[in-house]
PDBML (XML) file of the C-alpha atoms, coordinates in Angstrom:
<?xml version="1.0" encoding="UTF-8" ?>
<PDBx:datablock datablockName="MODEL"
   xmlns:PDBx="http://pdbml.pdb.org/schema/pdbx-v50.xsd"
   xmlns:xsi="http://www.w3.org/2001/XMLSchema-instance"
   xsi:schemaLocation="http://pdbml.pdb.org/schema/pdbx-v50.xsd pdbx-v50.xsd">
   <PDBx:atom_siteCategory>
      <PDBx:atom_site id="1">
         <PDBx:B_iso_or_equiv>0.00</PDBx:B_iso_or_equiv>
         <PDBx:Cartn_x>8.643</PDBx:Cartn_x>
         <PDBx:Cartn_y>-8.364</PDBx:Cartn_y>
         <PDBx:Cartn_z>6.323</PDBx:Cartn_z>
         <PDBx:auth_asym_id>A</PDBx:auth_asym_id>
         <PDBx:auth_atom_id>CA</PDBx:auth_atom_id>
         <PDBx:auth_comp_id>UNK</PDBx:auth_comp_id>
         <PDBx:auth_seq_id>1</PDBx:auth_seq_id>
         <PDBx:group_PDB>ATOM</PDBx:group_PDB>
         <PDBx:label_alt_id xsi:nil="true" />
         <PDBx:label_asym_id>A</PDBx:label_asym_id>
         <PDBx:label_atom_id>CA</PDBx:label_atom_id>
         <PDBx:label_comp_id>UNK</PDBx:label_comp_id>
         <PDBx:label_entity_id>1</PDBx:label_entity_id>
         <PDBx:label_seq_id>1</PDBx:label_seq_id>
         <PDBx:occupancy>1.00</PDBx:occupancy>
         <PDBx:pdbx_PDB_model_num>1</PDBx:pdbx_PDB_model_num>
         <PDBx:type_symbol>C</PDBx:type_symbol>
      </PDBx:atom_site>
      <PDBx:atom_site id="2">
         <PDBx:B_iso_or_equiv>0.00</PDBx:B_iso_or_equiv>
         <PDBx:Cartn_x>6.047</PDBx:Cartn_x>
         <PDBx:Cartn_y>-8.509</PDBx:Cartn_y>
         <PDBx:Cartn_z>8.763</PDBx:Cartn_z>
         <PDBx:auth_asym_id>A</PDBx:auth_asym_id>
         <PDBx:auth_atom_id>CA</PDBx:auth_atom_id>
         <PDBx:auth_comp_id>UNK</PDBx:auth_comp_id>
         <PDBx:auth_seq_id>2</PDBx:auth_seq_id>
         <PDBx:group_PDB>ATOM</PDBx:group_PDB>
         <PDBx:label_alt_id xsi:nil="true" />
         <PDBx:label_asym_id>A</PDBx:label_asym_id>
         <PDBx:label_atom_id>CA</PDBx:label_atom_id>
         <PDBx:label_comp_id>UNK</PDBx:label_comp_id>
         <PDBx:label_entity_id>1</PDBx:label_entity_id>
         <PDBx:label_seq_id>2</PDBx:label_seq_id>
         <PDBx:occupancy>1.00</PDBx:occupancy>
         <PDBx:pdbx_PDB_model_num>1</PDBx:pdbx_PDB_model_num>
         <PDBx:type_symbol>C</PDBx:type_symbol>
      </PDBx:atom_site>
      <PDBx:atom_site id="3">
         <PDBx:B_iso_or_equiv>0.00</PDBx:B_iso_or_equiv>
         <PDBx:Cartn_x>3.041</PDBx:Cartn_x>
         <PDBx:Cartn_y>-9.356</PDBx:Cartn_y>
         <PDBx:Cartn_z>6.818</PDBx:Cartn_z>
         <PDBx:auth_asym_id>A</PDBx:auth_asym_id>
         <PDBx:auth_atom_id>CA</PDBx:auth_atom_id>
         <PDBx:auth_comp_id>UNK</PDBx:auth_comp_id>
         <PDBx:auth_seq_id>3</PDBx:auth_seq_id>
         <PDBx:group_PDB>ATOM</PDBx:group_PDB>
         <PDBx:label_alt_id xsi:nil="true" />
         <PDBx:label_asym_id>A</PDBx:label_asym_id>
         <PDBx:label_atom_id>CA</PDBx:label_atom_id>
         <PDBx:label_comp_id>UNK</PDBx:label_comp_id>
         <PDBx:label_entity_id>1</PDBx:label_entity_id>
         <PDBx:label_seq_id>3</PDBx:label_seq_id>
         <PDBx:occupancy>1.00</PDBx:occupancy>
         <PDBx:pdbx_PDB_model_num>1</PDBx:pdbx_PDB_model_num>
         <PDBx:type_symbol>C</PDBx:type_symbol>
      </PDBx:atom_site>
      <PDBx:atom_site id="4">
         <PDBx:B_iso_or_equiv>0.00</PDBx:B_iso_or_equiv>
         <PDBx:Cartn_x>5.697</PDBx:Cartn_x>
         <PDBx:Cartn_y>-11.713</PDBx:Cartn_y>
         <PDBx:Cartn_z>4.415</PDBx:Cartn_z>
         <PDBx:auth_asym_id>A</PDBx:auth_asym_id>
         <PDBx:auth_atom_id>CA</PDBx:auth_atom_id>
         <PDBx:auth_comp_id>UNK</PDBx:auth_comp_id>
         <PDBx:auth_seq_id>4</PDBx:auth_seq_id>
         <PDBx:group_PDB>ATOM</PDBx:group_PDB>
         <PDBx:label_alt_id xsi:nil="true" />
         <PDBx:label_asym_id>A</PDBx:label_asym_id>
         <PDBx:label_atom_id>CA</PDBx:label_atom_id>
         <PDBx:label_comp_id>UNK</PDBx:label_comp_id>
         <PDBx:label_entity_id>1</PDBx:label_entity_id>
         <PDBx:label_seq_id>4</PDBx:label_seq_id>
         <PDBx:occupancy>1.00</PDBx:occupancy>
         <PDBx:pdbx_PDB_model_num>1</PDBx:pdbx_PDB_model_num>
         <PDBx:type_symbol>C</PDBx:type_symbol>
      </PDBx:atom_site>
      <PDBx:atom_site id="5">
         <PDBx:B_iso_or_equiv>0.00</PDBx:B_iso_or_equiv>
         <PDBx:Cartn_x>4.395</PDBx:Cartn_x>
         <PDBx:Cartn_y>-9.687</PDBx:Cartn_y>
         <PDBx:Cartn_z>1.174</PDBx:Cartn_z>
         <PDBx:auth_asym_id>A</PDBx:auth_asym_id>
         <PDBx:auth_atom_id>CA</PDBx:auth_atom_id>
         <PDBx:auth_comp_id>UNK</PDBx:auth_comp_id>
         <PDBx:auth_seq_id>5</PDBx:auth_seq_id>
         <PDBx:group_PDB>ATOM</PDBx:group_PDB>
         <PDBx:label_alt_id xsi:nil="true" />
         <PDBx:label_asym_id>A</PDBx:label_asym_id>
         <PDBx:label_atom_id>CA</PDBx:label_atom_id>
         <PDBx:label_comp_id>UNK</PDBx:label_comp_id>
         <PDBx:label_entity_id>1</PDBx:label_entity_id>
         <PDBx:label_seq_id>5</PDBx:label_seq_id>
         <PDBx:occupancy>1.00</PDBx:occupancy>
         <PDBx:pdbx_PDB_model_num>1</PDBx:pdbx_PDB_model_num>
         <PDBx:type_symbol>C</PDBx:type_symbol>
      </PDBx:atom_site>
      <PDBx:atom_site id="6">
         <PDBx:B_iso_or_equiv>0.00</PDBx:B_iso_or_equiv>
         <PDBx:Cartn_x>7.396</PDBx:Cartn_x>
         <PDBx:Cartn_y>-7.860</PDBx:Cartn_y>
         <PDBx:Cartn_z>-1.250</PDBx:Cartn_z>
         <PDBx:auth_asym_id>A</PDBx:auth_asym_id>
         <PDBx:auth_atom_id>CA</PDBx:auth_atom_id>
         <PDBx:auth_comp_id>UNK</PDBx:auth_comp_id>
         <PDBx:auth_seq_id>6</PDBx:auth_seq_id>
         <PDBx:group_PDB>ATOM</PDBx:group_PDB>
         <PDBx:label_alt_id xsi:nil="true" />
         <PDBx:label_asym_id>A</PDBx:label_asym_id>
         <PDBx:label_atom_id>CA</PDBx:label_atom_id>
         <PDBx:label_comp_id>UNK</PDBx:label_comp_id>
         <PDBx:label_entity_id>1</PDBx:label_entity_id>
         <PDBx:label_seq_id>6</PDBx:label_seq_id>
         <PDBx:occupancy>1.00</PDBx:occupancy>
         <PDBx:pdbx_PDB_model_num>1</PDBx:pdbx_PDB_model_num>
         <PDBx:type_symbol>C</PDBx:type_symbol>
      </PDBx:atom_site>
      <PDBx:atom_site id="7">
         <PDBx:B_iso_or_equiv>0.00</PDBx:B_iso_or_equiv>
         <PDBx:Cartn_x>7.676</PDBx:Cartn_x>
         <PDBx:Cartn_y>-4.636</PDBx:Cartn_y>
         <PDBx:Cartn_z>-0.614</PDBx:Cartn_z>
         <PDBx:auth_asym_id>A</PDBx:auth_asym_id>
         <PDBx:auth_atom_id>CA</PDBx:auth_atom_id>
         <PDBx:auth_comp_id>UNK</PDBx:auth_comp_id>
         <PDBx:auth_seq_id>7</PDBx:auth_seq_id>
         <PDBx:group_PDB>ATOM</PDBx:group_PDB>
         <PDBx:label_alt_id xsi:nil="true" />
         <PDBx:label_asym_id>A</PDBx:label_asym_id>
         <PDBx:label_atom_id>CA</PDBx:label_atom_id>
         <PDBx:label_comp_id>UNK</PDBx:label_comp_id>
         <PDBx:label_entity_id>1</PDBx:label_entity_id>
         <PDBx:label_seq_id>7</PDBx:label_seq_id>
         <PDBx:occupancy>1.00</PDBx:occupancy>
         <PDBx:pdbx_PDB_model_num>1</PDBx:pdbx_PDB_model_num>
         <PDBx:type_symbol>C</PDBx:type_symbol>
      </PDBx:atom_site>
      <PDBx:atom_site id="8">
         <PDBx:B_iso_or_equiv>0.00</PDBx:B_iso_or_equiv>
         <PDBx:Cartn_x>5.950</PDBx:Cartn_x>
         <PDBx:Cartn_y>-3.441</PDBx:Cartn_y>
         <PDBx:Cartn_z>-3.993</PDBx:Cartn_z>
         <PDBx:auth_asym_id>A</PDBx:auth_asym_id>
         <PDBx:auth_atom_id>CA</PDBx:auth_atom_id>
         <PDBx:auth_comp_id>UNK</PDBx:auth_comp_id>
         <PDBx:auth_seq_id>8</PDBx:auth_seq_id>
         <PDBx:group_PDB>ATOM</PDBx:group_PDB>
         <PDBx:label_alt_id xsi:nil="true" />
         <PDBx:label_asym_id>A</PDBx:label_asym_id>
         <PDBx:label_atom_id>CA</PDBx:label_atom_id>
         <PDBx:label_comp_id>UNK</PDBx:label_comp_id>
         <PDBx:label_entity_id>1</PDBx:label_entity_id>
         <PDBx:label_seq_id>8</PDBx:label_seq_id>
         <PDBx:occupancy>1.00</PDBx:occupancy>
         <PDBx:pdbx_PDB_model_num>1</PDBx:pdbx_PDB_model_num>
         <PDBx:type_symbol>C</PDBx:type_symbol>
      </PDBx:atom_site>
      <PDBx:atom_site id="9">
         <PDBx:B_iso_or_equiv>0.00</PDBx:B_iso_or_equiv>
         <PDBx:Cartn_x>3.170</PDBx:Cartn_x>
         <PDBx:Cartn_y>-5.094</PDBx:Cartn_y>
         <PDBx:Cartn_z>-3.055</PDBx:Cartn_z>
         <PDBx:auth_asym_id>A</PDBx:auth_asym_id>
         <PDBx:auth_atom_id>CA</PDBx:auth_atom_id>
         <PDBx:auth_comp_id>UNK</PDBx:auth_comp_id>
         <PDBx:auth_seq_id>9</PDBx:auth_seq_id>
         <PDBx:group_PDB>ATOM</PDBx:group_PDB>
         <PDBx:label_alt_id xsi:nil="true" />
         <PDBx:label_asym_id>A</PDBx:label_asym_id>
         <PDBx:label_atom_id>CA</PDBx:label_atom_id>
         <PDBx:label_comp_id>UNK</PDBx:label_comp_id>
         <PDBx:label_entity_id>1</PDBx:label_entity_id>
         <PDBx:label_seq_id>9</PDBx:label_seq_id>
         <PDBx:occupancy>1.00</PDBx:occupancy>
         <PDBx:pdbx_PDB_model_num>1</PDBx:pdbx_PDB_model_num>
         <PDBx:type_symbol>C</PDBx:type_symbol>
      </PDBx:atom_site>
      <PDBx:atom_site id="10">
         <PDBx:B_iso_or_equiv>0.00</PDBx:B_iso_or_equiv>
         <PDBx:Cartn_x>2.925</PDBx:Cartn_x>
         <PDBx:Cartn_y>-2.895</PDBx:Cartn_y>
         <PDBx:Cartn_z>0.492</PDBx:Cartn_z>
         <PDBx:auth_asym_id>A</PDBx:auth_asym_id>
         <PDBx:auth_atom_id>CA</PDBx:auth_atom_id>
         <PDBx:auth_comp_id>UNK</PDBx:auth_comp_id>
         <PDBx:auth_seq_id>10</PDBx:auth_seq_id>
         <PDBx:group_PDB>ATOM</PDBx:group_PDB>
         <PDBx:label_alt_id xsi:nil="true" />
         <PDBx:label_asym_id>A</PDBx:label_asym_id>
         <PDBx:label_atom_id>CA</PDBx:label_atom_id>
         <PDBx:label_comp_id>UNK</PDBx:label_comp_id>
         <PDBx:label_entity_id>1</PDBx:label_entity_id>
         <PDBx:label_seq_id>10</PDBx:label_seq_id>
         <PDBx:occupancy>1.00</PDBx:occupancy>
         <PDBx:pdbx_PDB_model_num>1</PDBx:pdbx_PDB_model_num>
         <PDBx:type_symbol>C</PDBx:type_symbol>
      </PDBx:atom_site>
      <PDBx:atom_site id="11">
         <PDBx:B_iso_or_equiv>0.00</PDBx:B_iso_or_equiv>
         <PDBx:Cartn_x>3.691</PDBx:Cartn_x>
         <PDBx:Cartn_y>0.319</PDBx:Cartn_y>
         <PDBx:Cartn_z>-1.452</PDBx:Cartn_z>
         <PDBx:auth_asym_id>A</PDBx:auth_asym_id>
         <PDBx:auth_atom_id>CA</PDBx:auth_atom_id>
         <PDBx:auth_comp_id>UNK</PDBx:auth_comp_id>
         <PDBx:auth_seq_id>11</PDBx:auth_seq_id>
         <PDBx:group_PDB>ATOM</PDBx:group_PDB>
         <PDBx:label_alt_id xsi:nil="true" />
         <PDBx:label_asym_id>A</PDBx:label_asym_id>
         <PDBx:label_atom_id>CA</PDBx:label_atom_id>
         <PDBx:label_comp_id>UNK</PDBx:label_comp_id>
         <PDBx:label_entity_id>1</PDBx:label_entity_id>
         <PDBx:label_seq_id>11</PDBx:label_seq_id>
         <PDBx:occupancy>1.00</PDBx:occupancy>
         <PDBx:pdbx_PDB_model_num>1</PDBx:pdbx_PDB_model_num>
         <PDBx:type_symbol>C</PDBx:type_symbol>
      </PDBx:atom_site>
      <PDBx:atom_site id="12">
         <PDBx:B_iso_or_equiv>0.00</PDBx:B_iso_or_equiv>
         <PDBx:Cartn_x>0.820</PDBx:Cartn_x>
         <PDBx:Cartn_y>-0.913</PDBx:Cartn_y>
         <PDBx:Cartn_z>-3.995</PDBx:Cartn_z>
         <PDBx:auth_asym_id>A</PDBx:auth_asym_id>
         <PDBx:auth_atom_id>CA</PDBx:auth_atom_id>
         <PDBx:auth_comp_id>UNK</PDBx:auth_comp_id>
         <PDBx:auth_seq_id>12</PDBx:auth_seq_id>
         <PDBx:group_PDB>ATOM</PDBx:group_PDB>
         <PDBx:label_alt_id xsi:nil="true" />
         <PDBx:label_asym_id>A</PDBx:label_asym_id>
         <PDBx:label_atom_id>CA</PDBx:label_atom_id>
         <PDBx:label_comp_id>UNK</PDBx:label_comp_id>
         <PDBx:label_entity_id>1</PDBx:label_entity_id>
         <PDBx:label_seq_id>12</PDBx:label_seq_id>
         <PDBx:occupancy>1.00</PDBx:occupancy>
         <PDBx:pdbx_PDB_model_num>1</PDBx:pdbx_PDB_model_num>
         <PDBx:type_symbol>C</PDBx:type_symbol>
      </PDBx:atom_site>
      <PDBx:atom_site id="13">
         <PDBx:B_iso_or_equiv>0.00</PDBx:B_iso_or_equiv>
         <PDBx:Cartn_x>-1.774</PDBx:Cartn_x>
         <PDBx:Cartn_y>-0.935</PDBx:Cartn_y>
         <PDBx:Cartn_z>-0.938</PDBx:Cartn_z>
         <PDBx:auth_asym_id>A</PDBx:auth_asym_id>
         <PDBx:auth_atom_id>CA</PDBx:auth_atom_id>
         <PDBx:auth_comp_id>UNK</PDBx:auth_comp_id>
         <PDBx:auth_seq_id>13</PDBx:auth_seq_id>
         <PDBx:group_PDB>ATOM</PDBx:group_PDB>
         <PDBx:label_alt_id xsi:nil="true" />
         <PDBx:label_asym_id>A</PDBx:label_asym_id>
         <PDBx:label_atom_id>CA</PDBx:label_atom_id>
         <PDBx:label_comp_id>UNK</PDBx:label_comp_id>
         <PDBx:label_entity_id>1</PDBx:label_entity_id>
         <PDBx:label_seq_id>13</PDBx:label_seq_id>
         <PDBx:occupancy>1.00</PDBx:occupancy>
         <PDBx:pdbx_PDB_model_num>1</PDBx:pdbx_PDB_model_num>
         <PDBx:type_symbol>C</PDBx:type_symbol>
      </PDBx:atom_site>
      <PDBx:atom_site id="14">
         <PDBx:B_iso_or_equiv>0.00</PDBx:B_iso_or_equiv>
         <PDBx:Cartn_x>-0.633</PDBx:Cartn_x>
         <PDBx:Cartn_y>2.470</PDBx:Cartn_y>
         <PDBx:Cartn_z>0.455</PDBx:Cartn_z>
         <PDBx:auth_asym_id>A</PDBx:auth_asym_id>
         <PDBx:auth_atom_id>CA</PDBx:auth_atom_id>
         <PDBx:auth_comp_id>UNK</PDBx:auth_comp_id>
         <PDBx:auth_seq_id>14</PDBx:auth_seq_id>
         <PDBx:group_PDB>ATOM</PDBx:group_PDB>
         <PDBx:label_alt_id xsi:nil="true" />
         <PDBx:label_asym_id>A</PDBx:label_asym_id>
         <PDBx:label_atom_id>CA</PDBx:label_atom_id>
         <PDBx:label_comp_id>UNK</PDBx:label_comp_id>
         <PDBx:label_entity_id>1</PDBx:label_entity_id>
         <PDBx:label_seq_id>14</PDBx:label_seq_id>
         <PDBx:occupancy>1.00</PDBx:occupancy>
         <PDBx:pdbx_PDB_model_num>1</PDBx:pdbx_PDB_model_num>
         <PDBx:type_symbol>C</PDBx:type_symbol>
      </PDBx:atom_site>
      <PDBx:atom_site id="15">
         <PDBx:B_iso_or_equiv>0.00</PDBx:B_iso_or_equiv>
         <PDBx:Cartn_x>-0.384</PDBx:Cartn_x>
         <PDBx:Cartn_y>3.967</PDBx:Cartn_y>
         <PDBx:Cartn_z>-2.849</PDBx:Cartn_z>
         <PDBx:auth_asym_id>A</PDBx:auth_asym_id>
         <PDBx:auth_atom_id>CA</PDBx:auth_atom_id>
         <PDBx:auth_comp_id>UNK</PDBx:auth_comp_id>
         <PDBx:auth_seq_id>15</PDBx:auth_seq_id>
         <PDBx:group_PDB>ATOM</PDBx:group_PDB>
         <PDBx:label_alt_id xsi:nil="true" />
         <PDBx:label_asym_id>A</PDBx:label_asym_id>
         <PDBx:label_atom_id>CA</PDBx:label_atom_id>
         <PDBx:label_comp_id>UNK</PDBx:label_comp_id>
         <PDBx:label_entity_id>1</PDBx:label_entity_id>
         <PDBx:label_seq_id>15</PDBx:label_seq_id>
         <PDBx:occupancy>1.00</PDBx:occupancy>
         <PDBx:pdbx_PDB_model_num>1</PDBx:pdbx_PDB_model_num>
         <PDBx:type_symbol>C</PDBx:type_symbol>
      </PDBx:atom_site>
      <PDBx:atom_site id="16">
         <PDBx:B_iso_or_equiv>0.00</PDBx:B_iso_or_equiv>
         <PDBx:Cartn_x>-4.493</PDBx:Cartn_x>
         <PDBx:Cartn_y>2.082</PDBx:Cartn_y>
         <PDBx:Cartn_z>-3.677</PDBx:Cartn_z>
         <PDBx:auth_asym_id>A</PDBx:auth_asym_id>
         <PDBx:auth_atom_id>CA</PDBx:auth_atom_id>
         <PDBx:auth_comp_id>UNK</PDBx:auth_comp_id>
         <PDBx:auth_seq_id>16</PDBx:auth_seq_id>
         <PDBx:group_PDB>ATOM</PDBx:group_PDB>
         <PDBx:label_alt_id xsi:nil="true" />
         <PDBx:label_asym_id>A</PDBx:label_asym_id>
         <PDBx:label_atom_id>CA</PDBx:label_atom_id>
         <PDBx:label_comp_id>UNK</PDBx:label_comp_id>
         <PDBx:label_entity_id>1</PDBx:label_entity_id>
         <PDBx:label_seq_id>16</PDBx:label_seq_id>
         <PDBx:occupancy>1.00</PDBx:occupancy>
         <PDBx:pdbx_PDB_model_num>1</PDBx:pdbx_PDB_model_num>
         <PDBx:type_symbol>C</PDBx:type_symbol>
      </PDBx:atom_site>
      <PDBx:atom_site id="17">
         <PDBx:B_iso_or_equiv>0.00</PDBx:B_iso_or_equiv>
         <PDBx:Cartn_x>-5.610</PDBx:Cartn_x>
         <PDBx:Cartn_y>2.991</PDBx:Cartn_y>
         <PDBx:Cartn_z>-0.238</PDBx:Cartn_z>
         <PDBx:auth_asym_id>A</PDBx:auth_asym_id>
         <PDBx:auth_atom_id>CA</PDBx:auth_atom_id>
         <PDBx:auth_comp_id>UNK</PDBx:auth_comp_id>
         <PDBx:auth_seq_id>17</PDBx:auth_seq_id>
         <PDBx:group_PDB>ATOM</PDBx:group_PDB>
         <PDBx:label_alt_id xsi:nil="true" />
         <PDBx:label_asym_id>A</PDBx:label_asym_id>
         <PDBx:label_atom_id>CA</PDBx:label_atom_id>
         <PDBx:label_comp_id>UNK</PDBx:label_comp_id>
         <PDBx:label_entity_id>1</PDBx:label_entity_id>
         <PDBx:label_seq_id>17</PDBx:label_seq_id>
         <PDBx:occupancy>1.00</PDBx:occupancy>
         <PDBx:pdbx_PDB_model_num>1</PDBx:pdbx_PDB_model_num>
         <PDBx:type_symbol>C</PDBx:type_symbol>
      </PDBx:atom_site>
      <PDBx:atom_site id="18">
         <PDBx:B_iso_or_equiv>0.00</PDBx:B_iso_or_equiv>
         <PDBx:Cartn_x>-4.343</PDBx:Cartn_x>
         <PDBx:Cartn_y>6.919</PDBx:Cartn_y>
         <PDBx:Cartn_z>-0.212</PDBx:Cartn_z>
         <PDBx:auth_asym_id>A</PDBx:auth_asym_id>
         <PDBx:auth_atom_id>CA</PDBx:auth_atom_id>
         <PDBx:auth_comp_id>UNK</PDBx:auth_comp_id>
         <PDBx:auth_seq_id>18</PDBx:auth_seq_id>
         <PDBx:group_PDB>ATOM</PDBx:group_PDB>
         <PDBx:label_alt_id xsi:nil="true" />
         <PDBx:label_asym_id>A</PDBx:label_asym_id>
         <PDBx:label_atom_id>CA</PDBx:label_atom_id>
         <PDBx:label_comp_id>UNK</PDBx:label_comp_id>
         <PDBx:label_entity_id>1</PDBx:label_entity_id>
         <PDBx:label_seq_id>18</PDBx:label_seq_id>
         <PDBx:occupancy>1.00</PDBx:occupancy>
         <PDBx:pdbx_PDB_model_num>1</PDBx:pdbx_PDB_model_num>
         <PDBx:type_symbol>C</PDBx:type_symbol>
      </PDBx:atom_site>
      <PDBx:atom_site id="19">
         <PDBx:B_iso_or_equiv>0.00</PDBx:B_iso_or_equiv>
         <PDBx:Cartn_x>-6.755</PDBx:Cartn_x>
         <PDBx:Cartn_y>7.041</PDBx:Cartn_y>
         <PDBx:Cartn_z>-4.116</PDBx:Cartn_z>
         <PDBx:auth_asym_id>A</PDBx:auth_asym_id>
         <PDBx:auth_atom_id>CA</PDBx:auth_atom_id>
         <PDBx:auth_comp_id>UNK</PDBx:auth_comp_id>
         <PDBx:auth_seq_id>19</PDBx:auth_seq_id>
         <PDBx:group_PDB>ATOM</PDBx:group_PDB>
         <PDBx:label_alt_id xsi:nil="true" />
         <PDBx:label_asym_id>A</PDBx:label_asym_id>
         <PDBx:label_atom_id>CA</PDBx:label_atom_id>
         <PDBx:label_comp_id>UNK</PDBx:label_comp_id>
         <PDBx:label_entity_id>1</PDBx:label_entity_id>
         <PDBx:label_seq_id>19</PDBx:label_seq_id>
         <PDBx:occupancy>1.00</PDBx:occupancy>
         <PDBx:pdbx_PDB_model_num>1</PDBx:pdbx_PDB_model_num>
         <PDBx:type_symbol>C</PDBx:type_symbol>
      </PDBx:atom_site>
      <PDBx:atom_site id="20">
         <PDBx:B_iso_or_equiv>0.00</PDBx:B_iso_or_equiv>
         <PDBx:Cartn_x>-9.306</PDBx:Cartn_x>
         <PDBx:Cartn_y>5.236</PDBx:Cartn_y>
         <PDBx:Cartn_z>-2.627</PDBx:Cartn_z>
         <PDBx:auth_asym_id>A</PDBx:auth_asym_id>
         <PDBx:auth_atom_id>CA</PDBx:auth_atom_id>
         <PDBx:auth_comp_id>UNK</PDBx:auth_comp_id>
         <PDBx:auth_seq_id>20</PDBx:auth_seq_id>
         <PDBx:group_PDB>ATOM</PDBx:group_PDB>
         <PDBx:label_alt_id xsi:nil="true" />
         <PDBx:label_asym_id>A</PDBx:label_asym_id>
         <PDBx:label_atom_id>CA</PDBx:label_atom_id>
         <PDBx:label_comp_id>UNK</PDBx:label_comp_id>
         <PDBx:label_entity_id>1</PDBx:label_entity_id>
         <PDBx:label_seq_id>20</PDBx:label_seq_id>
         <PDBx:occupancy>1.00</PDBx:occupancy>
         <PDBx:pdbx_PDB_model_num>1</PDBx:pdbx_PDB_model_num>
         <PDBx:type_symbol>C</PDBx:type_symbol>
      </PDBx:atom_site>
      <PDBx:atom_site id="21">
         <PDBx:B_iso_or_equiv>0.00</PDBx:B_iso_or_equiv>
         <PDBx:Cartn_x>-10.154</PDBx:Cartn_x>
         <PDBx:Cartn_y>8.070</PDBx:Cartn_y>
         <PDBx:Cartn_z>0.288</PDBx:Cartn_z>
         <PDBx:auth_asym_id>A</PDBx:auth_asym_id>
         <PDBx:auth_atom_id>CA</PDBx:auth_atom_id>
         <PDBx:auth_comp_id>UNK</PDBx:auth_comp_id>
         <PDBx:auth_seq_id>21</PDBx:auth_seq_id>
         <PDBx:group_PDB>ATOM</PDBx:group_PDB>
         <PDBx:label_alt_id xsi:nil="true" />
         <PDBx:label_asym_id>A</PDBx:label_asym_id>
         <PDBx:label_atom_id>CA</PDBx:label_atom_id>
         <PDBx:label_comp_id>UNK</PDBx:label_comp_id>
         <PDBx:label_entity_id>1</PDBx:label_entity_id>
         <PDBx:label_seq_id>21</PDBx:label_seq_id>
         <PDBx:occupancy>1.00</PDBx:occupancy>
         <PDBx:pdbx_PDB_model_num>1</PDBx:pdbx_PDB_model_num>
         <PDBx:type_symbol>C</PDBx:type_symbol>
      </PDBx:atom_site>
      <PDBx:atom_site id="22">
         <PDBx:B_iso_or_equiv>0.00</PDBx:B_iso_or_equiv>
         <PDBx:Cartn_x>-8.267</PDBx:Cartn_x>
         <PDBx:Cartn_y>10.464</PDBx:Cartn_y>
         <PDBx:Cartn_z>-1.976</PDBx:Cartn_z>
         <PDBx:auth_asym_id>A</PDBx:auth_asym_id>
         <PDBx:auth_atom_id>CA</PDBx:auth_atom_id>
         <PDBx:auth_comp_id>UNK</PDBx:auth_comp_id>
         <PDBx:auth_seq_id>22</PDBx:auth_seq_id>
         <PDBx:group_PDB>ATOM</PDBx:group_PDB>
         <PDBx:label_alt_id xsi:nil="true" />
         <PDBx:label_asym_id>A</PDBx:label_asym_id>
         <PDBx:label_atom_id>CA</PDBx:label_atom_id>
         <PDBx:label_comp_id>UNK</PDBx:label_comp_id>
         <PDBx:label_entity_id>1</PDBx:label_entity_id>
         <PDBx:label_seq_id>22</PDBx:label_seq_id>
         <PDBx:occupancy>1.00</PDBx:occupancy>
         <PDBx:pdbx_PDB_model_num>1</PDBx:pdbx_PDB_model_num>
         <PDBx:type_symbol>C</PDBx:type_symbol>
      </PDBx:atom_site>
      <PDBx:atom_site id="23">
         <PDBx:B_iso_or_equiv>0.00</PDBx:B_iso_or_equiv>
         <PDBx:Cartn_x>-5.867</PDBx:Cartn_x>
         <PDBx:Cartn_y>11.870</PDBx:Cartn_y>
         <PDBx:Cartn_z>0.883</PDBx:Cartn_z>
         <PDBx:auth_asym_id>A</PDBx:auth_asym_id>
         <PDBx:auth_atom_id>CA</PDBx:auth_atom_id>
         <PDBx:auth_comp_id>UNK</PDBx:auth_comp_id>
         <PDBx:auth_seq_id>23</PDBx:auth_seq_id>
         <PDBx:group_PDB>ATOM</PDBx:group_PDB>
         <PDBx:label_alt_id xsi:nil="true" />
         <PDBx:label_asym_id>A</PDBx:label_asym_id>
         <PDBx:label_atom_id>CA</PDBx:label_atom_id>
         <PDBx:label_comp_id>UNK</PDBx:label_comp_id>
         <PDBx:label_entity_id>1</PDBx:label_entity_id>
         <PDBx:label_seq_id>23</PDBx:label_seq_id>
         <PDBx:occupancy>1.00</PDBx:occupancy>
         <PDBx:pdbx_PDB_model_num>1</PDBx:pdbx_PDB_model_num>
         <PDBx:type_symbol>C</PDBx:type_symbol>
      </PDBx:atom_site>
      <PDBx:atom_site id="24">
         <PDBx:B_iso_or_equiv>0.00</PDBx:B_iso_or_equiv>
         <PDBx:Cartn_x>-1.863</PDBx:Cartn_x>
         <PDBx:Cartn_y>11.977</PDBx:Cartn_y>
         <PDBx:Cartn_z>1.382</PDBx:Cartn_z>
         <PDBx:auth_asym_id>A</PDBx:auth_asym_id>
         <PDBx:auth_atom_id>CA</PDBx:auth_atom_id>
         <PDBx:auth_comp_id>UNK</PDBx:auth_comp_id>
         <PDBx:auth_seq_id>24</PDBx:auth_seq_id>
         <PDBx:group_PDB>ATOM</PDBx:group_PDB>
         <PDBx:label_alt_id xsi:nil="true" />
         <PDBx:label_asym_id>A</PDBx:label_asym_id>
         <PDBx:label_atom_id>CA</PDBx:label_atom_id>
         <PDBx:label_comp_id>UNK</PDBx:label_comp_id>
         <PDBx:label_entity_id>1</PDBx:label_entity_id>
         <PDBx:label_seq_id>24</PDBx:label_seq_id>
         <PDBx:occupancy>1.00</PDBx:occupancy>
         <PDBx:pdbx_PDB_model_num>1</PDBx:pdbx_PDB_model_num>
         <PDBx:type_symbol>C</PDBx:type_symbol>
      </PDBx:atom_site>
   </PDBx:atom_siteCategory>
</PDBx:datablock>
């Protein structure tokens, strides 16, 4: 809501970001 994305999107950038450096 803050950043005025959906939601899937936000879990999407977590979910690339968290593969990316390869940590929880």
């Amino acid at each position: 809501a803050r950043l005025y994305l959906s939601q899937p999107a936000v879990s999407l950038s977590l979910k690339r970001l968290e593969e990316r450096l390869g940590q929880r």
